[in-house]
PDB file of N, CA and C in Angstrom:
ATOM      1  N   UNK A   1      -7.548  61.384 -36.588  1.00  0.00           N
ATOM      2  CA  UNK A   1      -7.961  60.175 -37.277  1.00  0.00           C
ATOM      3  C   UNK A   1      -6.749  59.264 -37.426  1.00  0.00           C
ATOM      4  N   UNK A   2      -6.960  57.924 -36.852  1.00  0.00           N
ATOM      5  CA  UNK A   2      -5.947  56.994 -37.163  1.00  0.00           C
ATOM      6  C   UNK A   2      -6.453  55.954 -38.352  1.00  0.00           C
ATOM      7  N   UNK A   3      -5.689  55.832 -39.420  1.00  0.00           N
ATOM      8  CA  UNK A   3      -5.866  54.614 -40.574  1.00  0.00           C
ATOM      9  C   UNK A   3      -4.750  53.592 -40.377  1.00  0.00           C
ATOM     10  N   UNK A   4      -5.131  52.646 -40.460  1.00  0.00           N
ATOM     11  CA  UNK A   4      -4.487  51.331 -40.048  1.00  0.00           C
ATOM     12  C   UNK A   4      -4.936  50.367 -40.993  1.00  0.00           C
ATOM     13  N   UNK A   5      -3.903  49.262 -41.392  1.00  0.00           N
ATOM     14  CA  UNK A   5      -4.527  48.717 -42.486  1.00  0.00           C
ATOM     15  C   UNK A   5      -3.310  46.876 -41.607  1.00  0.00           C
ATOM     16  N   UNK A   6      -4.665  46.065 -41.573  1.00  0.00           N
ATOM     17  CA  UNK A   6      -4.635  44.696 -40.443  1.00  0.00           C
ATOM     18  C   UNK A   6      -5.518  43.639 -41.437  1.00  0.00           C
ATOM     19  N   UNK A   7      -4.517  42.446 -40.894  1.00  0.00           N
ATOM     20  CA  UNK A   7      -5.956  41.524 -41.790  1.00  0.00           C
ATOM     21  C   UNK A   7      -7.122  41.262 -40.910  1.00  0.00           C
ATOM     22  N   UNK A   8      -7.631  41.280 -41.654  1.00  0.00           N
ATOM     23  CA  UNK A   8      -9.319  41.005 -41.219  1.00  0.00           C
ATOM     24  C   UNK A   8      -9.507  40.047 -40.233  1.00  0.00           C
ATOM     25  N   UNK A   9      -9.885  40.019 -39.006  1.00  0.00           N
ATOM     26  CA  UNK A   9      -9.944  38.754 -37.867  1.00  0.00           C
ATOM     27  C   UNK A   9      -8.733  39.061 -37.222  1.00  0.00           C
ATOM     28  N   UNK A  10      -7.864  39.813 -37.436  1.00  0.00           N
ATOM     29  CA  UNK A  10      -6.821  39.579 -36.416  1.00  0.00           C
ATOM     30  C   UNK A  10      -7.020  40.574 -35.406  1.00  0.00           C
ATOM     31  N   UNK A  11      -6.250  40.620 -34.218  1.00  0.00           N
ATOM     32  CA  UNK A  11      -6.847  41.199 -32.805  1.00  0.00           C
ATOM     33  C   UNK A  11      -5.975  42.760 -33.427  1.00  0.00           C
ATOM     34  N   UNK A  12      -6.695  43.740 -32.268  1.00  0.00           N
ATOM     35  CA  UNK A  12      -6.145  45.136 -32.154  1.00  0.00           C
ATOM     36  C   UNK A  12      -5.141  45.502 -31.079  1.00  0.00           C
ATOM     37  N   UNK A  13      -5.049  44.520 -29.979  1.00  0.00           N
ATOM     38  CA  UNK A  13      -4.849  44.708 -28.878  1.00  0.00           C
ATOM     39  C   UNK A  13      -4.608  46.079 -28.009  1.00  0.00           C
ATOM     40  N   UNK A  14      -6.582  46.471 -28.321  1.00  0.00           N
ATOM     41  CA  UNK A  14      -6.345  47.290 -27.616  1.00  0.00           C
ATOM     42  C   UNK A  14      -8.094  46.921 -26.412  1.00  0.00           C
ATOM     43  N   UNK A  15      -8.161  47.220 -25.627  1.00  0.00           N
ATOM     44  CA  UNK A  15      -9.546  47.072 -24.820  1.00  0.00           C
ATOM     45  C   UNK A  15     -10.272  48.384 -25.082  1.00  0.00           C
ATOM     46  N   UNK A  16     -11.585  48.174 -25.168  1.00  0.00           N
ATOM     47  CA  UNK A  16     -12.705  48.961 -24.980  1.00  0.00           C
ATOM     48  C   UNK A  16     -13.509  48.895 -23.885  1.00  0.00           C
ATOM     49  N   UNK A  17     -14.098  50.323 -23.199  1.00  0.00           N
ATOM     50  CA  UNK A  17     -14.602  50.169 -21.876  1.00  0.00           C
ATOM     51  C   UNK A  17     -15.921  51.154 -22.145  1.00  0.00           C
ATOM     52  N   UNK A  18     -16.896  51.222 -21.471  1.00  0.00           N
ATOM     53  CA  UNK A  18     -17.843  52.252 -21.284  1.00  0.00           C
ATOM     54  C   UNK A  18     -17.528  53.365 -20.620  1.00  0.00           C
ATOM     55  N   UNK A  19     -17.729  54.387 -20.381  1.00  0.00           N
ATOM     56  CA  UNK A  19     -17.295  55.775 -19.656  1.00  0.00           C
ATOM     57  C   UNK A  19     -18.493  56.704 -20.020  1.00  0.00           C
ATOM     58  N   UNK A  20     -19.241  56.783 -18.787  1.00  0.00           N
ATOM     59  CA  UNK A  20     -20.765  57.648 -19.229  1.00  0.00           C
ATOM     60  C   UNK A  20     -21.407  57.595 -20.411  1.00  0.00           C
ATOM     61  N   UNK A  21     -21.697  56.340 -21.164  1.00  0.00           N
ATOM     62  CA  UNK A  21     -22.261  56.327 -22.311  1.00  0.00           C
ATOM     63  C   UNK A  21     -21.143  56.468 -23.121  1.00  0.00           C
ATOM     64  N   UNK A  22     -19.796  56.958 -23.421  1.00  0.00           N
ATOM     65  CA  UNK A  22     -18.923  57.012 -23.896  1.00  0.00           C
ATOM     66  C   UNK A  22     -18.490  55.951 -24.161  1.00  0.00           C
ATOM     67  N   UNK A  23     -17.844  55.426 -25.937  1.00  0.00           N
ATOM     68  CA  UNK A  23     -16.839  54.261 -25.635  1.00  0.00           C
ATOM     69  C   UNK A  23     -15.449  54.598 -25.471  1.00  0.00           C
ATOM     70  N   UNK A  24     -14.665  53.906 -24.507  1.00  0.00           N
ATOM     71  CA  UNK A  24     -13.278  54.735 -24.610  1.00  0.00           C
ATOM     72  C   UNK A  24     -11.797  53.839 -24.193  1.00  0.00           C
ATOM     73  N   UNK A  25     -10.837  54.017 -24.667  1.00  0.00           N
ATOM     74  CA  UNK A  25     -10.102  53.007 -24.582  1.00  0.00           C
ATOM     75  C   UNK A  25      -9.513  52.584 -23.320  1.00  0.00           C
ATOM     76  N   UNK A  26      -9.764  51.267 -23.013  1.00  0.00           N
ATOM     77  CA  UNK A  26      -9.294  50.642 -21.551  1.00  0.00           C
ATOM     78  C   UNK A  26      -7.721  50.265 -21.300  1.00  0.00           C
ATOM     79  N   UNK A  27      -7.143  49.941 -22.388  1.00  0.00           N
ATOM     80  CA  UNK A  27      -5.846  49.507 -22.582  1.00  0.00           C
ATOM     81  C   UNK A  27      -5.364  50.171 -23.797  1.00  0.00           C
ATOM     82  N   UNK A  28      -3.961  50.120 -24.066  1.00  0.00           N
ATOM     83  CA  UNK A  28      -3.529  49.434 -25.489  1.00  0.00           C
ATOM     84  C   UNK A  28      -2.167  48.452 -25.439  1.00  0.00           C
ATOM     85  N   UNK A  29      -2.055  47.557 -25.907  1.00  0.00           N
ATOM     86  CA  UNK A  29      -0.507  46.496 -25.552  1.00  0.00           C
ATOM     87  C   UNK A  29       0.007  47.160 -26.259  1.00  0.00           C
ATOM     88  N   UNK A  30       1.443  47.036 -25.697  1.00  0.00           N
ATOM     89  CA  UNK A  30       3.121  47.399 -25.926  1.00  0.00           C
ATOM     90  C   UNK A  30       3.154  46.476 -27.261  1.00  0.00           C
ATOM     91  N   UNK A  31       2.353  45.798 -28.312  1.00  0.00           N
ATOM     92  CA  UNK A  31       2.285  45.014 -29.582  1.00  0.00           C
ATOM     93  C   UNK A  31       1.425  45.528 -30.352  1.00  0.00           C
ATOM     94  N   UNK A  32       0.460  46.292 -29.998  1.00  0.00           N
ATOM     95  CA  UNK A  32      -0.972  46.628 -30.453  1.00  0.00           C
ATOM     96  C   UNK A  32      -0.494  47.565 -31.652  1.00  0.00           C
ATOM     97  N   UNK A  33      -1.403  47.434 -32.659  1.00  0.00           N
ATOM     98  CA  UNK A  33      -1.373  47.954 -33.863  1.00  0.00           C
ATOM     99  C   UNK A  33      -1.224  49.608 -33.866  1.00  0.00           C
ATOM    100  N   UNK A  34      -2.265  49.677 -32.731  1.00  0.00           N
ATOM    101  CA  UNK A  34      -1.851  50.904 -32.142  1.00  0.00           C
ATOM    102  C   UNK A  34      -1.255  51.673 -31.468  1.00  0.00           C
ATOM    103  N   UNK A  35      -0.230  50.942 -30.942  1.00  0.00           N
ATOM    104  CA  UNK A  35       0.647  51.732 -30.242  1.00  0.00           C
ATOM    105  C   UNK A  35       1.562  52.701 -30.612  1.00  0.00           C
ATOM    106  N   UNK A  36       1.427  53.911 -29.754  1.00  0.00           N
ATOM    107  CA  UNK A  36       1.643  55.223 -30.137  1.00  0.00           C
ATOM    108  C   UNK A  36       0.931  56.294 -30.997  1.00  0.00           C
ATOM    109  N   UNK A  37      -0.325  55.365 -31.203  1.00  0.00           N
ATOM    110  CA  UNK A  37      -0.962  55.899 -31.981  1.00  0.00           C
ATOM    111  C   UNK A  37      -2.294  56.555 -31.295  1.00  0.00           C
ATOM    112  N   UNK A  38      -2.989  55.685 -30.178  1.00  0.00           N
ATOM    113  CA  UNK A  38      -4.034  56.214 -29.449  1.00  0.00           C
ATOM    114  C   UNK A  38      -3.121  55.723 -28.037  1.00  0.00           C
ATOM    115  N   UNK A  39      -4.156  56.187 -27.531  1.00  0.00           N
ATOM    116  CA  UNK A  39      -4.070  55.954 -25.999  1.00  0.00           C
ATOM    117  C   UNK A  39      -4.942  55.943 -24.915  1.00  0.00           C
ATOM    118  N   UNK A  40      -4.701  54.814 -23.854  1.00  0.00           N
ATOM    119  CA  UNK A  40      -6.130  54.543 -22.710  1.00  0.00           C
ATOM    120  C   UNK A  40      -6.606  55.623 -22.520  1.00  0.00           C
ATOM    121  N   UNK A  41      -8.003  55.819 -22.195  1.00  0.00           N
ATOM    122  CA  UNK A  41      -8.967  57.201 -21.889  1.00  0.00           C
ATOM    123  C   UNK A  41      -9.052  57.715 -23.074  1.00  0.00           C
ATOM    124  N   UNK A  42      -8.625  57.458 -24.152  1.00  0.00           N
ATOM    125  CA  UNK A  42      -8.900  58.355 -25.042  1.00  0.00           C
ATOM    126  C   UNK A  42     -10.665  57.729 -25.682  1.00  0.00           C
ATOM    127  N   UNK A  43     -11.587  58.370 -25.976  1.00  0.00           N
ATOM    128  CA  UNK A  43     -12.568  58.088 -26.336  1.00  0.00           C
ATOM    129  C   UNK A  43     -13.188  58.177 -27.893  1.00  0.00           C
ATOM    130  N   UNK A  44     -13.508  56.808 -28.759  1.00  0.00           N
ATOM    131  CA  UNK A  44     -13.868  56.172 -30.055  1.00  0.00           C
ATOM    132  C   UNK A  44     -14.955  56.880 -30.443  1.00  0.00           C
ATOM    133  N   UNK A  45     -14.907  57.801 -31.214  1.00  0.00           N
ATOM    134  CA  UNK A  45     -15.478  58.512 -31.887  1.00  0.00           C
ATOM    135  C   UNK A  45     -16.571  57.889 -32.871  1.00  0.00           C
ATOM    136  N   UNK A  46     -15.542  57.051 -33.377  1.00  0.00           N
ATOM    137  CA  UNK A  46     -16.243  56.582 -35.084  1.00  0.00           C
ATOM    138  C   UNK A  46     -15.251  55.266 -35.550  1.00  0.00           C
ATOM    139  N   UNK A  47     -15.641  54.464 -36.300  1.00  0.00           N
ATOM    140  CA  UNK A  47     -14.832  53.262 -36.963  1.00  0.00           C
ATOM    141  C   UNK A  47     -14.956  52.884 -38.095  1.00  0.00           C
ATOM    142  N   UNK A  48     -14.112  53.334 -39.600  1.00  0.00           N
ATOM    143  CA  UNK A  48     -15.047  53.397 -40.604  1.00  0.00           C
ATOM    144  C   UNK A  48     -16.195  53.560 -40.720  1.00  0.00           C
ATOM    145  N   UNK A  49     -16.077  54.958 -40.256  1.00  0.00           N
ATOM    146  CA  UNK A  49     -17.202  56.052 -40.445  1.00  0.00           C
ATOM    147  C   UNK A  49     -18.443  55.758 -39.919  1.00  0.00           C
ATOM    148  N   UNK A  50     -18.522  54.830 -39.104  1.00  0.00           N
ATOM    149  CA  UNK A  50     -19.692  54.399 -38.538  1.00  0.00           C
ATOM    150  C   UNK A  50     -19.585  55.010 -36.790  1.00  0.00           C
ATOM    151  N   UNK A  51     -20.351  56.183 -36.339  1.00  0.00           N
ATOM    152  CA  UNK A  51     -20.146  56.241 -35.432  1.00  0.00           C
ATOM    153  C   UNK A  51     -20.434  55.302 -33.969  1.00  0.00           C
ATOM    154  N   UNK A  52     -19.652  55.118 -33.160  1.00  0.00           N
ATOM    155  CA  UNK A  52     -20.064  54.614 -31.866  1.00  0.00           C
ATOM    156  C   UNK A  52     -20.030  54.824 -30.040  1.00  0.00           C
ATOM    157  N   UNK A  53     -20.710  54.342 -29.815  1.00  0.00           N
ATOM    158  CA  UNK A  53     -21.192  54.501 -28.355  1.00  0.00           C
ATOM    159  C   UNK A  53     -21.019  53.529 -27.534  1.00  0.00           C
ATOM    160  N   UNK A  54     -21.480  53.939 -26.656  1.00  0.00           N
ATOM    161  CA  UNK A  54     -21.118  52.505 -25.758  1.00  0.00           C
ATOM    162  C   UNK A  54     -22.713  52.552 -24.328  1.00  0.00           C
ATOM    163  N   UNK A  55     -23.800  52.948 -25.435  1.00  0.00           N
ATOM    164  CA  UNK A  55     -25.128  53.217 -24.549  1.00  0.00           C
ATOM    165  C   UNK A  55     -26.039  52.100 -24.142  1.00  0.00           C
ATOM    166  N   UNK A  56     -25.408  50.935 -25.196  1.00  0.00           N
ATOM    167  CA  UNK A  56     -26.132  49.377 -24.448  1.00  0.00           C
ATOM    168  C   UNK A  56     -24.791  48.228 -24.871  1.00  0.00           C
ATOM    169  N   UNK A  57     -24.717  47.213 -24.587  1.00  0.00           N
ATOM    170  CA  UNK A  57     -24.127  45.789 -24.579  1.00  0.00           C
ATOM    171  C   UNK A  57     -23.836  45.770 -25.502  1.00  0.00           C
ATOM    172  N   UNK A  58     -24.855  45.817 -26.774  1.00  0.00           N
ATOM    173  CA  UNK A  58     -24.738  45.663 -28.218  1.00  0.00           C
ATOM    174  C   UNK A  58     -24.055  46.800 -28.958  1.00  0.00           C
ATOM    175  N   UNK A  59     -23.990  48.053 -28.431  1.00  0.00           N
ATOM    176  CA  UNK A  59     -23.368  49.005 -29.478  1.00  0.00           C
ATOM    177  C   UNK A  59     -21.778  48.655 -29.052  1.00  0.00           C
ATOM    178  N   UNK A  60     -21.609  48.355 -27.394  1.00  0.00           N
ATOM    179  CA  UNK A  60     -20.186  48.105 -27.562  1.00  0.00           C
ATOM    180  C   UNK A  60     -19.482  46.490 -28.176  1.00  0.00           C
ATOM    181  N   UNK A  61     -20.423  45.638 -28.393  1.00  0.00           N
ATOM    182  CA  UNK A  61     -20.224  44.925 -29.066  1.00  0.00           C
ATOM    183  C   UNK A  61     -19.876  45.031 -30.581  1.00  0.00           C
ATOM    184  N   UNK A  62     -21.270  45.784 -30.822  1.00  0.00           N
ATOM    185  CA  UNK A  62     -21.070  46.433 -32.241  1.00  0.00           C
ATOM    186  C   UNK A  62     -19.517  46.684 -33.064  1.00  0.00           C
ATOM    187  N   UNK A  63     -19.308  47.606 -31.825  1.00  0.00           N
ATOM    188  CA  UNK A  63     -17.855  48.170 -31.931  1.00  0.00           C
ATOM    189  C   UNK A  63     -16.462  47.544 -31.975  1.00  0.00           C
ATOM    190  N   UNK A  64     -16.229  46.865 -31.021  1.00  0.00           N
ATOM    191  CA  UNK A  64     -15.577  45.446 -31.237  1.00  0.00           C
ATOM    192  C   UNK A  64     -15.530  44.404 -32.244  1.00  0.00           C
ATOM    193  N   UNK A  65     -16.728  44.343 -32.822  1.00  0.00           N
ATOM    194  CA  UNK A  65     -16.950  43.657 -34.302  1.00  0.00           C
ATOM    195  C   UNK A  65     -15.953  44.153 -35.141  1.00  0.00           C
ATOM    196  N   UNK A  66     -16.564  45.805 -35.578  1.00  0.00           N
ATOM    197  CA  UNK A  66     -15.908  46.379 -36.347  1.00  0.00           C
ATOM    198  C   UNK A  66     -14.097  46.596 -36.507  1.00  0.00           C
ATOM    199  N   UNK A  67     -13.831  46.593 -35.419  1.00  0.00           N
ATOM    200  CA  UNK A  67     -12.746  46.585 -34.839  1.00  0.00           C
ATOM    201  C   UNK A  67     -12.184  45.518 -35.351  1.00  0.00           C
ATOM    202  N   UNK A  68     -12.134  44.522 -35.041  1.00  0.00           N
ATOM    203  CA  UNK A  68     -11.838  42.731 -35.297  1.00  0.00           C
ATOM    204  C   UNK A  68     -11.789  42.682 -36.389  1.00  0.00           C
ATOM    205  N   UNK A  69     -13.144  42.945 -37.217  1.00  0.00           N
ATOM    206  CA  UNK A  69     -13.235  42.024 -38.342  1.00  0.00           C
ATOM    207  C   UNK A  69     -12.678  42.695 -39.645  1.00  0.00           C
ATOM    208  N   UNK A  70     -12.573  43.706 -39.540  1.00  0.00           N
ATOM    209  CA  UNK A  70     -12.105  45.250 -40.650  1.00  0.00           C
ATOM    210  C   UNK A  70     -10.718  44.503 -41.160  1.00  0.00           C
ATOM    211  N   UNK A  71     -10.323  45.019 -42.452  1.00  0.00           N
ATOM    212  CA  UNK A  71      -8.725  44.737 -42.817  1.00  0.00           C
ATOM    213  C   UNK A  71      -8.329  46.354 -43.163  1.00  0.00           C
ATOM    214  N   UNK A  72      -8.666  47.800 -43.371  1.00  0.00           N
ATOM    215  CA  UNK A  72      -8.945  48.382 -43.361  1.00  0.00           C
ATOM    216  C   UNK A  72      -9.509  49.281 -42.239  1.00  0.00           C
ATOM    217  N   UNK A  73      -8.667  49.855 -41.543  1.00  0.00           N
ATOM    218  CA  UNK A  73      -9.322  50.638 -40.136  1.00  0.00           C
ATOM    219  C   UNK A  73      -9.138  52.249 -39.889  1.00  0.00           C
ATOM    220  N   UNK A  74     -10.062  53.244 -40.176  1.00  0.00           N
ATOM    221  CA  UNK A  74     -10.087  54.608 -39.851  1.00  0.00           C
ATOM    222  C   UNK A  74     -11.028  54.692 -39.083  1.00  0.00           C
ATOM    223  N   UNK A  75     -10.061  55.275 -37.293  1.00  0.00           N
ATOM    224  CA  UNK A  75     -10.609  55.088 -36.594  1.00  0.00           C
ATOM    225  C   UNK A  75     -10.361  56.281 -35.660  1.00  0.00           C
ATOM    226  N   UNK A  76     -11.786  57.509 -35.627  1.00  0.00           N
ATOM    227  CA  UNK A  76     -11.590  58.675 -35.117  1.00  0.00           C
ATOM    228  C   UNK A  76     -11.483  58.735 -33.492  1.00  0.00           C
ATOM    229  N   UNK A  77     -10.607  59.651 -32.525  1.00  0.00           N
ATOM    230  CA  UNK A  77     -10.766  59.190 -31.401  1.00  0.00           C
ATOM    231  C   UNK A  77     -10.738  60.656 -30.978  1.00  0.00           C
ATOM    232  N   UNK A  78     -10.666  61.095 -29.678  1.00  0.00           N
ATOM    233  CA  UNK A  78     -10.994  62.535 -29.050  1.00  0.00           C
ATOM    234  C   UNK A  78      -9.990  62.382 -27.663  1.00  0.00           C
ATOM    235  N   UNK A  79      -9.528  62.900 -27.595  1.00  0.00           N
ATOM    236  CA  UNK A  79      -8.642  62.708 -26.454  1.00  0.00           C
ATOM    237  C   UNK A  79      -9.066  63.612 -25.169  1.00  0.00           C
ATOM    238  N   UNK A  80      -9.387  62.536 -23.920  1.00  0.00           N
ATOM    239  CA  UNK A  80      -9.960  63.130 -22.780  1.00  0.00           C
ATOM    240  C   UNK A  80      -9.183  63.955 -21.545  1.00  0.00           C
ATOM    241  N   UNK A  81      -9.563  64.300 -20.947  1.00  0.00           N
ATOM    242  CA  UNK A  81      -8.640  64.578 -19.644  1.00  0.00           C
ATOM    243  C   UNK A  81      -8.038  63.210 -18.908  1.00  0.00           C
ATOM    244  N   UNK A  82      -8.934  61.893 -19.368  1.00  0.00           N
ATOM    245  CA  UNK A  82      -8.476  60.784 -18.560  1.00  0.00           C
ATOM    246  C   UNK A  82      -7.628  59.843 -19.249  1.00  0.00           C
ATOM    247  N   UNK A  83      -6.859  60.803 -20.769  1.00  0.00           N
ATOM    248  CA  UNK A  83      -5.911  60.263 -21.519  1.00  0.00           C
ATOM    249  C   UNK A  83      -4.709  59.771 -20.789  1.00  0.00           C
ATOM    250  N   UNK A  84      -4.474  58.485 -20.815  1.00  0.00           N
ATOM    251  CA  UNK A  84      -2.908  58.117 -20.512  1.00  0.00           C
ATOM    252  C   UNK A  84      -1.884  57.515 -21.419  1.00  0.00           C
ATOM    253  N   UNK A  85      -0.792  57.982 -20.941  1.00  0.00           N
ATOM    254  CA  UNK A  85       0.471  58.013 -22.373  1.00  0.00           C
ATOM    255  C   UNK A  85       0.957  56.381 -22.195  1.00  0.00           C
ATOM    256  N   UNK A  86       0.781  55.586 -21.024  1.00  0.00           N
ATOM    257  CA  UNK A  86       1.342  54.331 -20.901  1.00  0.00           C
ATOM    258  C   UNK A  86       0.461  52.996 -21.701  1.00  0.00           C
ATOM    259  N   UNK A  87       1.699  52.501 -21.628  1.00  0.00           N
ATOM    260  CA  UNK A  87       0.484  50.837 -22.483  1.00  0.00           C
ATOM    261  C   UNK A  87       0.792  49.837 -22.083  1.00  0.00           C
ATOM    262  N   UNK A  88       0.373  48.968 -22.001  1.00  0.00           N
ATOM    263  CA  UNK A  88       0.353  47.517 -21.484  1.00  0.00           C
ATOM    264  C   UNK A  88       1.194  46.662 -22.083  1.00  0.00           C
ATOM    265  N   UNK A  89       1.943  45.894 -21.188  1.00  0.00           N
ATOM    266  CA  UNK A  89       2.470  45.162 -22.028  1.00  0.00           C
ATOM    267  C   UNK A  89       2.291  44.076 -22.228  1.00  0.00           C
ATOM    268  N   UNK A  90       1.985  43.432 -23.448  1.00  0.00           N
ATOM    269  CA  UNK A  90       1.530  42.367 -23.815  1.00  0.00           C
ATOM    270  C   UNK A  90       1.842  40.739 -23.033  1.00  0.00           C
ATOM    271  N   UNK A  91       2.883  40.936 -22.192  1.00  0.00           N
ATOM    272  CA  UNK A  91       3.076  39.866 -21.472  1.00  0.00           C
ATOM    273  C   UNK A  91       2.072  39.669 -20.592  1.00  0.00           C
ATOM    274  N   UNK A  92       1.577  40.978 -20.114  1.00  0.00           N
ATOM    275  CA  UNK A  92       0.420  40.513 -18.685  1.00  0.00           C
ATOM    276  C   UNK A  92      -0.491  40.140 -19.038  1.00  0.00           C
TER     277      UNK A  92
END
């Protein structure tokens, strides 16, 4: 479980992707709130306790909401075989 505490509306810079119905992380920037903390492939469990998916448009939207708009963020993740340790750097 990662807790993170961001103002409300400001970005995560991290991407979210689908992966078999899975939501799971596409990026994270070399700035991102999270860095070192999760990592790409790793797959979003839950977001203040609200679990999520990524099984239509709207749940990964859903998710992204939550993400964004939170000032306050506990955010469970599961780490896959398609975990990677690198991150993006915010210049690209």
């Amino acid at each position: 479980q990662v807790v993170i505490t961001k103002a409300a509306g400001s970005l995560t810079g991290i991407g979210l992707q689908a992966n078999e119905g899975r939501l799971t992380v596409a990026y994270v920037e070399e700035d991102s709130i999270f860095a070192g903390l999760i990592a790409a492939g790793e797959q979003l469990i839950s977001i203040n306790g609200n679990a999520v998916n990524a099984s239509t448009v709207s749940d990964r939207e859903h998710a992204a909401l939550l993400l964004h708009e939170a000032s306050d963020l506990s955010v469970v993740v599961r780490e896959t075989k398609d975990r990677k340790s690198t991150r993006l750097n915010s210049s690209h």
